[in-house]
N, C-alpha and C. Protein backbone atom coordinates (compact mmCIF):
# COMPACT_ATOMS: atom_id res chain seq x y z
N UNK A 1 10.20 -22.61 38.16
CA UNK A 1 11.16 -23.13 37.20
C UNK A 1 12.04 -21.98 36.72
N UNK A 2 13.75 -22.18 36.75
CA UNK A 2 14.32 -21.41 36.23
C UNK A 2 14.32 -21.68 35.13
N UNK A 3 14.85 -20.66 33.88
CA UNK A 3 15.26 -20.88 32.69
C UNK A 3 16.48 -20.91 32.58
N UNK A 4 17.47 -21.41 31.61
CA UNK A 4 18.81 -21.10 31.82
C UNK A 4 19.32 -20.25 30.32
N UNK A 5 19.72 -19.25 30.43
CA UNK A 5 20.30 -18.56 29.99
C UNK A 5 19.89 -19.02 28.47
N UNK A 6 20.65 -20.01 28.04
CA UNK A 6 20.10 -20.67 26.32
C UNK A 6 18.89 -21.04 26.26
N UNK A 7 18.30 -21.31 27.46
CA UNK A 7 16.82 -21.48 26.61
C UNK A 7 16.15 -20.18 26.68
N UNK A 8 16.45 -19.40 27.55
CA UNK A 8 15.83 -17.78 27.51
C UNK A 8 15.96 -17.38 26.54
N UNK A 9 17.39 -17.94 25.73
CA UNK A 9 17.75 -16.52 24.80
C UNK A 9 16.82 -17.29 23.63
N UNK A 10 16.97 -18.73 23.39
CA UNK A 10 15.88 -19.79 22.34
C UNK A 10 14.65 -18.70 22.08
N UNK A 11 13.92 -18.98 23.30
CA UNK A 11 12.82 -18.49 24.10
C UNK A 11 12.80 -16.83 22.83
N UNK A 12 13.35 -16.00 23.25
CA UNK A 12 13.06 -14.67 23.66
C UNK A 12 13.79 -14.50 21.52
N UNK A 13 14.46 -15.54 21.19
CA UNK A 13 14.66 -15.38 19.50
C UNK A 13 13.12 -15.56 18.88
N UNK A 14 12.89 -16.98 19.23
CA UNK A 14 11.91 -17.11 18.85
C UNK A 14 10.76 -16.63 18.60
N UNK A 15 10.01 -15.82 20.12
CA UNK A 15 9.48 -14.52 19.94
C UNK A 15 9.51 -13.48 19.09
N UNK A 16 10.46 -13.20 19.10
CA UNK A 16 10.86 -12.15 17.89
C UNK A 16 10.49 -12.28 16.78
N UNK A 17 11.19 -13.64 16.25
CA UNK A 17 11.01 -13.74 14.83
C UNK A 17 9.28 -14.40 14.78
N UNK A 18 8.49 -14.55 15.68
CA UNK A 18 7.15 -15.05 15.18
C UNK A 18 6.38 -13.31 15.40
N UNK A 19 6.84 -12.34 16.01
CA UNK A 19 6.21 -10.80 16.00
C UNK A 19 7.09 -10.83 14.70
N UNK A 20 8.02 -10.89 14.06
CA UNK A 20 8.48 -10.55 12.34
C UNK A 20 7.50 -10.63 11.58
N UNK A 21 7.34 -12.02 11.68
CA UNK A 21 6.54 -12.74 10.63
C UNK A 21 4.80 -11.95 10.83
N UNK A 22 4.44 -11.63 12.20
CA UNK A 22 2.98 -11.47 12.21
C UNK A 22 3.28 -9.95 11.60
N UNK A 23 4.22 -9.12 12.01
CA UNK A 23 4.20 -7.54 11.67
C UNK A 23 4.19 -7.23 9.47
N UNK A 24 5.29 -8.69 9.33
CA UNK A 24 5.18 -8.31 7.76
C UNK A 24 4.40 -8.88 7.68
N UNK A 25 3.59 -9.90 7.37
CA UNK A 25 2.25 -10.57 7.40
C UNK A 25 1.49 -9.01 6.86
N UNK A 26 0.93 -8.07 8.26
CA UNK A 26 0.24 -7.20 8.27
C UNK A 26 0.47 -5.72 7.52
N UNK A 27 1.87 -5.99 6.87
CA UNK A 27 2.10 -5.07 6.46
C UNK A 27 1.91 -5.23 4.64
N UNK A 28 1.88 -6.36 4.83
CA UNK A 28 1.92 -6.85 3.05
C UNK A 28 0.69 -7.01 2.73
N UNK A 29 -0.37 -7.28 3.81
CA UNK A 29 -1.52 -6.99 3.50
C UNK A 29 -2.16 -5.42 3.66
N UNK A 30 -1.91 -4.58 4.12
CA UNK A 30 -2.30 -3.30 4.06
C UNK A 30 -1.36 -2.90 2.60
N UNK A 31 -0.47 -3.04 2.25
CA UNK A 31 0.04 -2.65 1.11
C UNK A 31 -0.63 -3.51 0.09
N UNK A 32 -0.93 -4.44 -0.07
CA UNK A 32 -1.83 -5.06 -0.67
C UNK A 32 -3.40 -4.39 -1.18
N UNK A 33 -4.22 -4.56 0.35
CA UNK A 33 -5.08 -3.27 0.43
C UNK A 33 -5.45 -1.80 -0.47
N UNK A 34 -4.38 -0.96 -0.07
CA UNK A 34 -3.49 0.15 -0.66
C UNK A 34 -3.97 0.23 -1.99
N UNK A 35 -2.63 -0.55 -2.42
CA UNK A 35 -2.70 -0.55 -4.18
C UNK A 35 -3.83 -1.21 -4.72
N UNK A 36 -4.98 -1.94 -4.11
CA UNK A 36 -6.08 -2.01 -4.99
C UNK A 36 -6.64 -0.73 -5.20
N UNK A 37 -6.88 -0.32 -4.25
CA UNK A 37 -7.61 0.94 -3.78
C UNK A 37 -7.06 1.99 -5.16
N UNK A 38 -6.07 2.07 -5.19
CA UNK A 38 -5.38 2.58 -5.70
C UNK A 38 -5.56 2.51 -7.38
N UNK A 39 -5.27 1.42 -7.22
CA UNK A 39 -5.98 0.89 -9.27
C UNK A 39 -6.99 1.33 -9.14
N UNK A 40 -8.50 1.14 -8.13
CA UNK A 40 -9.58 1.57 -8.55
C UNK A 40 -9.71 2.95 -8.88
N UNK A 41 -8.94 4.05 -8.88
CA UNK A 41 -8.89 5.54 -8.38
C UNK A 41 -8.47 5.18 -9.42
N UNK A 42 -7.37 4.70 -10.15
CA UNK A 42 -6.83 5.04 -11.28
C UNK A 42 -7.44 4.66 -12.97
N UNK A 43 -8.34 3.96 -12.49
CA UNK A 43 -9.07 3.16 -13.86
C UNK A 43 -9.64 3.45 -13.76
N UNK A 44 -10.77 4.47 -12.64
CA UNK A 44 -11.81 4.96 -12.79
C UNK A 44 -11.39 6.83 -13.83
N UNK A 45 -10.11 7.03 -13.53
CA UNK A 45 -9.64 8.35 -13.91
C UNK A 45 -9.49 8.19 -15.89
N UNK A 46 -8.93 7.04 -15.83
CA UNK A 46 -8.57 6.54 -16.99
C UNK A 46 -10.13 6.38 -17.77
N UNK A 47 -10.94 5.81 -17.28
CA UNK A 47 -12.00 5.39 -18.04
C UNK A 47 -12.79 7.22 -18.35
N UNK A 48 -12.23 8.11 -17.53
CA UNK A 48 -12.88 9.37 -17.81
C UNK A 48 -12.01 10.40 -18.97
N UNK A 49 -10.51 9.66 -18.99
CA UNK A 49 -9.93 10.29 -20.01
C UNK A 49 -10.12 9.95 -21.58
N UNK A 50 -10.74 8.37 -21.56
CA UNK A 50 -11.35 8.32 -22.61
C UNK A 50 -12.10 8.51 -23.25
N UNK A 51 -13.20 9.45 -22.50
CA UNK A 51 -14.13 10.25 -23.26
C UNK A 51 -14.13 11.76 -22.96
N UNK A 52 -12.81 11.96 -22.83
CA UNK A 52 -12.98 13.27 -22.72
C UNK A 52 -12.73 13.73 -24.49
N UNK A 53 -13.62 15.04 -24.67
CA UNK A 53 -13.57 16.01 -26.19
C UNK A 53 -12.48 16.33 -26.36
N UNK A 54 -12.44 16.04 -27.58
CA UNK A 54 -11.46 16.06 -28.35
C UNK A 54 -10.77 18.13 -28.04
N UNK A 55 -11.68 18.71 -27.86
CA UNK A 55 -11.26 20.20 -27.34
C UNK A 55 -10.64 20.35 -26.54
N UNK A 56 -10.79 19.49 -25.56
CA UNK A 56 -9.93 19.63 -24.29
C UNK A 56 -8.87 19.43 -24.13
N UNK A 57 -8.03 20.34 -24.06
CA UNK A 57 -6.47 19.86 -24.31
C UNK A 57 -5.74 18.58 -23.12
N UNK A 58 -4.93 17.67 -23.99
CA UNK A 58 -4.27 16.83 -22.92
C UNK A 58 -4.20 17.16 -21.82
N UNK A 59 -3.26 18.38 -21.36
CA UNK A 59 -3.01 19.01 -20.01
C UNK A 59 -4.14 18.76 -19.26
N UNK A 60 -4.90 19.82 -19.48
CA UNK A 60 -6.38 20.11 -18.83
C UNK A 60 -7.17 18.42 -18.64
N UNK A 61 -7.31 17.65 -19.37
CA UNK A 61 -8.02 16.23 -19.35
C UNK A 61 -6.82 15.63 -18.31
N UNK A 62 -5.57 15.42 -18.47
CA UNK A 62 -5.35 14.67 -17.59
C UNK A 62 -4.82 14.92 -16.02
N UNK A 63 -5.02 16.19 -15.99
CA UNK A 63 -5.20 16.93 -13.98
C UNK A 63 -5.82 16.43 -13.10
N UNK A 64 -7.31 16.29 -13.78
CA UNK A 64 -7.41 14.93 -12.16
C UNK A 64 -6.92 14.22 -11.96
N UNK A 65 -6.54 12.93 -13.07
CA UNK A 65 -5.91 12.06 -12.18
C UNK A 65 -4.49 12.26 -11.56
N UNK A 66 -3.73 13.51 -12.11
CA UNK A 66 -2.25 13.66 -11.39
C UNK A 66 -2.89 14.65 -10.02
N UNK A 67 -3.82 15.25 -10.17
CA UNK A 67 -4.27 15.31 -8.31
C UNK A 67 -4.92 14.28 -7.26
N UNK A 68 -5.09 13.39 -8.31
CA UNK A 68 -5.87 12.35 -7.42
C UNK A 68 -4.53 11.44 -6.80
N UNK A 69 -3.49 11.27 -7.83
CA UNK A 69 -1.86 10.72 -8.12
C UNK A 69 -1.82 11.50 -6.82
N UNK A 70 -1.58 12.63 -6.67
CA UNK A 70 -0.89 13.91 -5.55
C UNK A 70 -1.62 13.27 -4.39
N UNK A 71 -2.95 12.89 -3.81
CA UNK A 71 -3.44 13.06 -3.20
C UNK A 71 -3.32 11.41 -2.12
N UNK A 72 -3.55 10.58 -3.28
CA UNK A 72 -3.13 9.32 -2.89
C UNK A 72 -1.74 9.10 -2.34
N UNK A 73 -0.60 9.38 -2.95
CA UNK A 73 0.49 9.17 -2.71
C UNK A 73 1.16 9.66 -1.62
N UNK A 74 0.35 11.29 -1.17
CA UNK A 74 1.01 11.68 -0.13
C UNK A 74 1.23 11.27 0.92
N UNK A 75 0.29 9.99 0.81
CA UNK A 75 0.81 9.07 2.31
C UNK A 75 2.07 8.77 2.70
């Protein structure tokens, strides 16, 4: 069976746009993924700045999480 030209091109759109749909699909779920991951790193940092002593200066208390920030993000 030949194809003719319009149904190839039907054909070969169609394709495309159903690899669109599967590629963002997979991409909105890894970014999805991601940023949980991501809150957990960050509320776990947070829940340690709230008990940090009162001695410890801001700066110094809040460095992990802007290296953990550094570390995550560099993706």
């Amino acid at each position: 069976a030949v194809l003719e030209q319009g149904q190839l091109q039907n054909t070969l759109h169609a394709q495309l746009q159903s690899a669109l749909a599967g590629l963002g699909h997979e991409i909105r779920t890894g970014v999805r993924t991601l940023a949980e991951q991501l809150e957990v790193g960050i509320a776990k940092h947070i829940q340690k700045l709230v008990g940090v002593r009162e001695s410890v200066l801001p700066e110094d208390a809040i460095l992990p999480l802007m290296k953990f920030l550094e570390v995550e993000l560099c993706y």
